[in-house]
Protein backbone atom coordinates (compact mmCIF):
# COMPACT_ATOMS: atom_id res chain seq x y z
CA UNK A 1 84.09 -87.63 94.99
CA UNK A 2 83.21 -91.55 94.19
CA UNK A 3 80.07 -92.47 95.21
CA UNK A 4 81.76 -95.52 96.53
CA UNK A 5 82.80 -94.01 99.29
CA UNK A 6 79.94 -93.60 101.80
CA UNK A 7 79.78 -94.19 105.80
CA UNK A 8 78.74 -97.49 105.59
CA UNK A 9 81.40 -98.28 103.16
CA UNK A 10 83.65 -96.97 105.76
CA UNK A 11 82.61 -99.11 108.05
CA UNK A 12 82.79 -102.42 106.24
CA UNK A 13 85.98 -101.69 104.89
CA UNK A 14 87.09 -101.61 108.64
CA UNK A 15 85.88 -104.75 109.42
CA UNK A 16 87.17 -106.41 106.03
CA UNK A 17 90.31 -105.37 105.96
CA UNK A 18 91.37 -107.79 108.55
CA UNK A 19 90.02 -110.73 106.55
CA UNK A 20 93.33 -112.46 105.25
CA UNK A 21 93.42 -112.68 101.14
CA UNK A 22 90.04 -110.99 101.22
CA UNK A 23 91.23 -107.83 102.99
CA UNK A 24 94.64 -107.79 101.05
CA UNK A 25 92.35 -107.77 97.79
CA UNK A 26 89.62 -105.44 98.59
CA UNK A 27 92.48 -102.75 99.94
CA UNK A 28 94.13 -102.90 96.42
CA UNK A 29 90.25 -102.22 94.58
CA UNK A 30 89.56 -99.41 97.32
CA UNK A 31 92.95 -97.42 96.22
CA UNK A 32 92.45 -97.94 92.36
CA UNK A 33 88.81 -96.17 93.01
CA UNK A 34 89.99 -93.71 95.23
CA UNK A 35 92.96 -92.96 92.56
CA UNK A 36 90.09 -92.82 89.62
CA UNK A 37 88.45 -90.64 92.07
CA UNK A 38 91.28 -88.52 92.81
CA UNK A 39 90.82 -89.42 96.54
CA UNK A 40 94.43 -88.99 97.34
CA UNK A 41 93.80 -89.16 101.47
CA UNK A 42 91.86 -92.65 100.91
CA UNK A 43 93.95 -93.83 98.29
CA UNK A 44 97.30 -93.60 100.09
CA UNK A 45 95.44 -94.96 103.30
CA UNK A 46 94.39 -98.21 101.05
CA UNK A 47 97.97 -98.74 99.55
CA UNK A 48 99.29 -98.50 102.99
CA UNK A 49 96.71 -101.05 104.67
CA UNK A 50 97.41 -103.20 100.92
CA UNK A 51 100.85 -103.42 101.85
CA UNK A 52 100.38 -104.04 105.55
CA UNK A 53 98.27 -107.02 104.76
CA UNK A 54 100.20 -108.04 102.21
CA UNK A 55 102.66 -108.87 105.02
CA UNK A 56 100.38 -110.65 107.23
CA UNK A 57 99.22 -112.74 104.61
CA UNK A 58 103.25 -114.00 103.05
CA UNK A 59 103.53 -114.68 107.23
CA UNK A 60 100.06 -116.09 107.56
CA UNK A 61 100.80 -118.44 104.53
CA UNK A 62 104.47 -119.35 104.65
CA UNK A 63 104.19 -119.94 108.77
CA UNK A 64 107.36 -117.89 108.70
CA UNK A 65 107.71 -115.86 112.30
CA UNK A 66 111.32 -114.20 112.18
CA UNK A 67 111.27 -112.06 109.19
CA UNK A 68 107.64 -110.20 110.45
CA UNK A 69 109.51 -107.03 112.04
CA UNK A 70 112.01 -106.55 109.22
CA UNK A 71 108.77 -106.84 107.11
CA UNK A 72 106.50 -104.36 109.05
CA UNK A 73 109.45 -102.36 109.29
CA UNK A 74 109.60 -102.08 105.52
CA UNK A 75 106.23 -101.78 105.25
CA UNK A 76 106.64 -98.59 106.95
CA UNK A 77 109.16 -97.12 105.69
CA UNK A 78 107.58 -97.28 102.45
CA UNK A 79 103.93 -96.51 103.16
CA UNK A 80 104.73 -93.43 105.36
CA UNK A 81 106.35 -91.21 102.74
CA UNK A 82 106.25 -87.63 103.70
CA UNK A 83 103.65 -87.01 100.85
CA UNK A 84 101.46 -89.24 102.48
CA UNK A 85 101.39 -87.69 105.49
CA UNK A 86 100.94 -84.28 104.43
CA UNK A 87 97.76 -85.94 102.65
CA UNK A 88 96.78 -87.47 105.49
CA UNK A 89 96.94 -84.31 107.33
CA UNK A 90 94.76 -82.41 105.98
CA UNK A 91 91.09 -81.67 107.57
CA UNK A 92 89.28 -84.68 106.39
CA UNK A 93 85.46 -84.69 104.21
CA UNK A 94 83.30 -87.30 104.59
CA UNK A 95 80.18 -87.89 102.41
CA UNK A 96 76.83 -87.95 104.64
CA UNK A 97 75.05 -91.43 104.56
CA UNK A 98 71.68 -91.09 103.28
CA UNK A 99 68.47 -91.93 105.84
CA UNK A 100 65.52 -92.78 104.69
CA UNK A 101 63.84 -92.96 108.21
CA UNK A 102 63.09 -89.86 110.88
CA UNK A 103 66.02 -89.74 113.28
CA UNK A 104 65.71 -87.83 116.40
CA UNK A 105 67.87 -84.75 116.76
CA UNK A 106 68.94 -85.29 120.29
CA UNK A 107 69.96 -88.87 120.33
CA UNK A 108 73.61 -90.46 119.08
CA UNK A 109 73.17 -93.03 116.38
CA UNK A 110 75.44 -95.51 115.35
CA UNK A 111 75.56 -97.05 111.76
CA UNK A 112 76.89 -100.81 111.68
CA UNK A 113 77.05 -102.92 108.89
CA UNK A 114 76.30 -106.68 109.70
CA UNK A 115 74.92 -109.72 107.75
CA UNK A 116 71.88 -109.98 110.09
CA UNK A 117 70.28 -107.95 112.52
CA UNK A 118 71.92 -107.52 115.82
CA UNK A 119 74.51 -109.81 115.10
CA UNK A 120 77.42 -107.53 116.65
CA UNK A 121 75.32 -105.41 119.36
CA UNK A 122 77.76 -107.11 122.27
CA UNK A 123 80.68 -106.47 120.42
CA UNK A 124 80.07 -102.99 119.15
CA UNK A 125 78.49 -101.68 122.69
CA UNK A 126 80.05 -103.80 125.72
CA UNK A 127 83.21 -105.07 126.08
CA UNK A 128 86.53 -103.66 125.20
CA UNK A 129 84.86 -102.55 121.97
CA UNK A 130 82.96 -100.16 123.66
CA UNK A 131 84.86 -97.03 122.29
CA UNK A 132 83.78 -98.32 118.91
CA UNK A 133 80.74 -96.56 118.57
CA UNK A 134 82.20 -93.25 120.42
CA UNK A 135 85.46 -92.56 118.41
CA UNK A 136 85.19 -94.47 115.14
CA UNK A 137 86.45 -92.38 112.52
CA UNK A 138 87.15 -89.51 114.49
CA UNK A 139 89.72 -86.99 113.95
CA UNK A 140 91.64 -85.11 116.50
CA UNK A 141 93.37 -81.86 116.66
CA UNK A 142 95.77 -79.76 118.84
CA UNK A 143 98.76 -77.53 118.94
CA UNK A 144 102.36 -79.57 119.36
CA UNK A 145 104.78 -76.99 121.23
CA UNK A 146 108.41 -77.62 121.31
CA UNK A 147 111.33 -74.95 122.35
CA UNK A 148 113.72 -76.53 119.60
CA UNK A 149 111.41 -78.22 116.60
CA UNK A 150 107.87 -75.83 116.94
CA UNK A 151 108.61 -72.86 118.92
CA UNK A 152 105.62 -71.10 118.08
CA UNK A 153 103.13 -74.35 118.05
CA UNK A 154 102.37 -76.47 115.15
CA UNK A 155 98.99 -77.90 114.28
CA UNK A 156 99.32 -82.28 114.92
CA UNK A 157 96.83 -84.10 114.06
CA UNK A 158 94.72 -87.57 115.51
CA UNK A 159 93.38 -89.92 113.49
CA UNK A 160 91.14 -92.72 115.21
CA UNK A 161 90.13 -94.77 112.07
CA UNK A 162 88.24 -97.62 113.62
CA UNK A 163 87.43 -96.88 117.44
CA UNK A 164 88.95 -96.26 121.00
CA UNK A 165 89.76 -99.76 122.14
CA UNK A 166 92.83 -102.14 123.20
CA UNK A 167 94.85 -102.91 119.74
CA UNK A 168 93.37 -99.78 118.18
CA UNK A 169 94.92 -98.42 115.32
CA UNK A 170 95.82 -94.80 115.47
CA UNK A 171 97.97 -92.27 113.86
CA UNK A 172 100.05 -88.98 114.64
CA UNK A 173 100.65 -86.75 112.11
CA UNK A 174 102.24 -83.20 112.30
CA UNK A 175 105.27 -81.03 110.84
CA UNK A 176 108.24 -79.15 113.04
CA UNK A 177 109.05 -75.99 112.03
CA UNK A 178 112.40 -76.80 111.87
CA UNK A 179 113.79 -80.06 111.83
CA UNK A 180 117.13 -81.10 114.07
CA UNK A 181 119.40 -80.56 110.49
CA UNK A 182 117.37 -77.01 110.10
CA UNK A 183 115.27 -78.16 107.49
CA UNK A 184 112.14 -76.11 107.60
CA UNK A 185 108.40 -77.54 107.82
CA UNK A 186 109.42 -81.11 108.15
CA UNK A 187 106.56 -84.16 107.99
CA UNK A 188 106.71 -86.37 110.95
CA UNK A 189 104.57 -89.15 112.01
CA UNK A 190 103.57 -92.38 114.74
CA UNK A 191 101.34 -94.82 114.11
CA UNK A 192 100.56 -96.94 116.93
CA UNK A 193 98.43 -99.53 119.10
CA UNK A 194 96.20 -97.92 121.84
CA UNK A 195 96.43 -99.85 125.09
CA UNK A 196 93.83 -98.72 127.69
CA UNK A 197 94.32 -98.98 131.23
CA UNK A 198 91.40 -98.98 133.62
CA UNK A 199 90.17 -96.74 135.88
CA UNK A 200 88.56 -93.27 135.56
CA UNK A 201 89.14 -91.08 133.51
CA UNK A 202 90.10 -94.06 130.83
CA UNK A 203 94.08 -93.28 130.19
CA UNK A 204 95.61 -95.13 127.23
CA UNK A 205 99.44 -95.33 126.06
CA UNK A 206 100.63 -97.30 123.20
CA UNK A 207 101.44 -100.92 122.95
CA UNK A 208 103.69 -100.85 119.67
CA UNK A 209 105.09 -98.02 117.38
CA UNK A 210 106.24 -96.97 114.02
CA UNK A 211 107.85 -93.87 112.83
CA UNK A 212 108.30 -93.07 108.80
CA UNK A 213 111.87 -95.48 107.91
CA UNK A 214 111.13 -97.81 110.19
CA UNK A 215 112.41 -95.91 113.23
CA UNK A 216 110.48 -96.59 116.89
CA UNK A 217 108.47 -93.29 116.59
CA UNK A 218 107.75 -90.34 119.57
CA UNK A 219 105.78 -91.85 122.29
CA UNK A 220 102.44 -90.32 123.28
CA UNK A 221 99.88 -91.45 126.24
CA UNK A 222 97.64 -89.28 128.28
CA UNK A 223 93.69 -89.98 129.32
CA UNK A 224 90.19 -89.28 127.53
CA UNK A 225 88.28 -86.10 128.65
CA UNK A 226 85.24 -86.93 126.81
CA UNK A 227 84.33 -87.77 123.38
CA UNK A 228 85.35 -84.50 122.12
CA UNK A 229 88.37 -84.02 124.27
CA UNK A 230 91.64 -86.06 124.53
CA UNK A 231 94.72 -84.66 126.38
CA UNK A 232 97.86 -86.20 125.32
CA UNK A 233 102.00 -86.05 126.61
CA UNK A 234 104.93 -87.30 124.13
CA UNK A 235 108.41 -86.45 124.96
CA UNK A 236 111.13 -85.04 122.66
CA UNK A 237 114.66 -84.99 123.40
CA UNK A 238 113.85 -85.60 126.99
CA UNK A 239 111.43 -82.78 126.90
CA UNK A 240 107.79 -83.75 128.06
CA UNK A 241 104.68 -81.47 125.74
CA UNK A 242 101.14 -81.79 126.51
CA UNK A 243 98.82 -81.63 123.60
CA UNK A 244 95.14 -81.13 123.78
CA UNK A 245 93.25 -82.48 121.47
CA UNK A 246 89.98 -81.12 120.39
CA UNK A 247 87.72 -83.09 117.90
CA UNK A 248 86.51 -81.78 114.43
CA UNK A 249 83.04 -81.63 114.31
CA UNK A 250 81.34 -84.15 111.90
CA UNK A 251 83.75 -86.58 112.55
C-alpha cells in the first residue's frame, strides 16, 4: 500500500475535499495514487468525490441552479457502478499512524489535522460536530433480512467516512440474494445525508438520497446504541427490516 495514505492523510483529505477547485483537484491526484497503488477501495472513492465536486464547482462557477439534480443525478449513476460497490464492500485496512509520544492505553485519542494548535477544538468536540471524533471513519456491519431479496440474511455494510453529524455523508452497501428479475447476488446501494434528531438515545434518518442510476434509494433511520452499536430500519416493498449494526474493530 502507498505510503500516502496514512490517518492523518485521511483526515485532511476530509476536510479538503470540500474546498471548491482545490478539493476537485486534490480528489483527481488522490485516485491516480491510489490507482498506482492498486488501492481500488480509495481510488473509486476519489473518482466518485472528483466527480461530485466537479459538479459543485460547474454550479458554483456558472451560478446555474436548475440543472444541479439532473447533474447529481448523473453523477450517481455513474460513480455507483456495481464494481464499485462490491469494492467498497469489502472489510476495509487502514495503515496505523505512527506516534512518536507515550499514549495511555485506557484513554480515546483523537488525531486532527489543523494549521495551528487548537484551532478546531469547538468544532471537532461541541456542537453538532460532536460525533466527529466518535464515528469518523468508522465502518458498520449487520445482517439485511428480507423474505423475497435475502431470505437467509445478507451481510450490508455502513460506511461513516467523516463523522456522525447533521449533513453527514454516509453509505449503504449490500447484495440480495436474488434480485426482483431473479438475478442472483445483486449489488445494491444508498448514499445519504444523516439528519439527527434530539433527544436520547440520538436517532437519525436521512435528509437526501441516492440509489446507483439515479433512482431515490431504500430509506433507512433508526437511533445510536453506542459507539459500537447502531440499530437501523429500511423498508422494502412495504416490508419494514431491522438491521443491527455492529462496528469493526480498528475502525
Amino acid at each position: 500500500m502507498s505510503e500516502w495514505f496514512t490517518q492523518l492523510e485521511e483526515v485532511a483529505y476530509s476536510v479538503v475535499e470540500y474546498i471548491p477547485l482545490v478539493g476537485t483537484v486534490y480528489s483527481l491526484k488522490r485516485a491516480t495514487i491510489a490507482y498506482n497503488a492498486r488501492d481500488w477501495t480509495r481510488h473509486w472513492q476519489s473518482v466518485g468525490n472528483f466527480l461530485e465536486s466537479s459538479v459543485r464547482d460547474v454550479v458554483l462557477l456558472s451560478e446555474l441552479a436548475e440543472p444541479v439534480e439532473v447533474a447529481l443525478i448523473h453523477t450517481m449513476a455513474e460513480s455507483f457502478t456495481d464494481k464499485m460497490i462490491e469494492l467498497y464492500h469489502h472489510e476495509p485496512k487502514k495503515p496505523e499512524v505512527q506516534i512518536t509520544q507515550k499514549l495511555e492505553k485506557q484513554s480515546g485519542h483523537v488525531l486532527i489535522a489543523e494549521s495551528s494548535k487548537g484551532k478546531f477544538v469547538s468544532q471537532v468536540f461541541g456542537g453538532k460536530a460532536k460525533g466527529v471524533h466518535h464515528f469518523h471513519g468508522a465502518v458498520f456491519t449487520g445482517t439485511l433480512t428480507n423474505y423475497d431479496y435475502a431470505p437467509v440474511g445478507e451481510k450490508i455494510r455502513l460506511d461513516i467516512p467523516h463523522g456522525l453529524y447533521d449533513g453527514a455523508r454516509v453509505t449503504f452497501t449490500w447484495k440480495w440474494t436474488r434480485n426482483y428479475q431473479g438475478k442472483p447476488n445483486v449489488p445494491e446501494a444508498t448514499y445519504g445525508r444523516i439528519k439527527l434528531n434530539a433527544g436520547t438515545p440520538t436517532r437519525f434518518g436521512l435528509s437526501s438520497r441516492k440509489g446507483p442510476a439515479g433512482w431515490e434509494g431504500y430509506d433507512f433511520w433508526g437511533h445510536v446504541n453506542s459507539k459500537d452499536q447502531i440499530i437501523a430500519t429500511t423498508r422494502i416493498d412495504g416490508t419494514e427490516s431491522q438491521i443491527v449494526f455492529n462496528r469493526l474493530a480498528g475502525t
